[in-house]
Protein backbone atom coordinates (compact mmCIF):
# COMPACT_ATOMS: atom_id res chain seq x y z
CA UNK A 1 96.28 69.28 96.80
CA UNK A 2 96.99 72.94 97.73
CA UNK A 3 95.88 75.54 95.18
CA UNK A 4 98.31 77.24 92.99
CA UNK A 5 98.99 81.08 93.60
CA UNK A 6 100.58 84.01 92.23
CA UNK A 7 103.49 83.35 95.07
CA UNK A 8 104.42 79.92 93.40
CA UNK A 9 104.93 81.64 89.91
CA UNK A 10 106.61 84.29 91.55
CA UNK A 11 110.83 84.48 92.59
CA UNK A 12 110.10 87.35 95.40
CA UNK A 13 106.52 89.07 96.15
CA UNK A 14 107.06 91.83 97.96
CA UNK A 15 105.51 95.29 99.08
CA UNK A 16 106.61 98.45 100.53
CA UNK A 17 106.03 102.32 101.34
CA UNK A 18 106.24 104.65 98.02
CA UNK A 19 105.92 107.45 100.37
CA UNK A 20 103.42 108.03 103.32
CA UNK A 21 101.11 108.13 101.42
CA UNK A 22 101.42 105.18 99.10
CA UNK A 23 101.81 101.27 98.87
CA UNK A 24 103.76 99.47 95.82
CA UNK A 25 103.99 96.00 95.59
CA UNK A 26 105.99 94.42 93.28
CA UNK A 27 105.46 90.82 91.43
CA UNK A 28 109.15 88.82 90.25
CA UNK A 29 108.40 86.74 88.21
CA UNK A 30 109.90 83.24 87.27
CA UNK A 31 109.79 83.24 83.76
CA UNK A 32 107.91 84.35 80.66
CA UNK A 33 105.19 81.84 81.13
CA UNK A 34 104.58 83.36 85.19
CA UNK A 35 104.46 86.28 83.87
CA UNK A 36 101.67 85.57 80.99
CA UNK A 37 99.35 84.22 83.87
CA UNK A 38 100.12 86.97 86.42
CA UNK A 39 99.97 89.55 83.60
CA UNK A 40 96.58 88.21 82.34
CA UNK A 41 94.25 91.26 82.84
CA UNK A 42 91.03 88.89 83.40
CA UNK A 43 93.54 87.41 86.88
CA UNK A 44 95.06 90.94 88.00
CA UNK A 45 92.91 93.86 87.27
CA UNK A 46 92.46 97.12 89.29
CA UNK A 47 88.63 95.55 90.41
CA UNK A 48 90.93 92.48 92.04
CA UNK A 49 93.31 94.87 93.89
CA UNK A 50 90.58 96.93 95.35
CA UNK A 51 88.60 93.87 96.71
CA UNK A 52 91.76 92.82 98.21
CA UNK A 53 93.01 96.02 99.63
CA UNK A 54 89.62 97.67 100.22
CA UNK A 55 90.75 100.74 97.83
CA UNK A 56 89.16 102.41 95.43
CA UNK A 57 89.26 100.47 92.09
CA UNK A 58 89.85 104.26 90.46
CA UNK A 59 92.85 104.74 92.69
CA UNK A 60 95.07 101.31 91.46
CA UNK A 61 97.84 101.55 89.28
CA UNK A 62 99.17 98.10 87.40
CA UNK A 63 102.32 98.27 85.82
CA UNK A 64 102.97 95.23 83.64
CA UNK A 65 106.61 94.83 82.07
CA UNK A 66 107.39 91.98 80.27
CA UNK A 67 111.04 92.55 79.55
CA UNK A 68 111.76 91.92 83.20
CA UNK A 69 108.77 89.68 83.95
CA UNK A 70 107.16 92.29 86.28
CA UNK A 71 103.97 93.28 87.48
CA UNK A 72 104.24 96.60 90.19
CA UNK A 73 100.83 97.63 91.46
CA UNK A 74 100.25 101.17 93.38
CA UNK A 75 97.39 102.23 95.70
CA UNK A 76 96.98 104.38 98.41
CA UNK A 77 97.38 103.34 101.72
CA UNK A 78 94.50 103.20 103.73
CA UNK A 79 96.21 104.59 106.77
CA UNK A 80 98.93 107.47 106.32
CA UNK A 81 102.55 106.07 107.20
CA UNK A 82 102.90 106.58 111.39
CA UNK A 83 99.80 107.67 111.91
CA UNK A 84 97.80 106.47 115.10
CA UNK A 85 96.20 103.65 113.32
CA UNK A 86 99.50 102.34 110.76
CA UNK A 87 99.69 98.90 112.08
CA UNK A 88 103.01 98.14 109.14
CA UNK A 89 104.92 101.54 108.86
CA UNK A 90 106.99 99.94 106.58
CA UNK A 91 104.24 98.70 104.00
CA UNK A 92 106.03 95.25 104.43
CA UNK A 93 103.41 92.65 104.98
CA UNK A 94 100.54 94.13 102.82
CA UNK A 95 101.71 91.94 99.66
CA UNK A 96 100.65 88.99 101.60
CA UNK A 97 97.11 88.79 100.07
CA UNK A 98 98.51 89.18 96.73
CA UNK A 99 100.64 86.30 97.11
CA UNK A 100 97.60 84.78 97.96
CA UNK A 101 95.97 84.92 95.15
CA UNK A 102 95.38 81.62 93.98
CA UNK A 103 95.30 81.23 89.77
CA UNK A 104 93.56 79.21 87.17
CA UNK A 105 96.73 77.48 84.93
């Protein structure tokens, strides 16, 4: 048996540039029970999203709104959009480890 994560609770997980110089990922929920889990502050906390993006914890911005069963989460990227080194100009595979995330139900 497979673990759950935040993808199976989710309708779309998805990521993408918010400039050059930032990521945003964005969290679609299911419904208003998804949402409760992913909101949960002890699941998806800044601390989390720096282990997994290697960012400083000070840097992360969650958004959490309920009304549309949403979590968007901001960080700076690592690697400035086109620069030598950007591997995903777009920003479109880094939600990948957040999807990832497995959670306790």
């Amino acid at each position: 048996m497979s673990e759950t994560t935040l993808a199976d609770l989710a309708y779309e997980v998805r990521s993408k540039n918010a400039g050059p110089f930032w990521v945003t990922m964005e969290l679609f929920l299911r419904d208003a029970e998804g949402y409760r889990i992913a909101a949960d502050e002890s699941l998806l906390n800044e601390h989390v999203i720096a282990e997994l993006y290697r960012v400083e914890e000070s840097t992360v911005q969650i958004f959490r709104i309920p009304s549309l069963n949403v979590v968007k989460i901001s960080f700076p990227r690592p690697i400035s959009q086109g620069s030598l080194r950007d591997r995903d100009m777009h920003a479109g595979q880094h939600h990948v480890p957040l999807a990832r995330l497995p959670i306790r139900t």
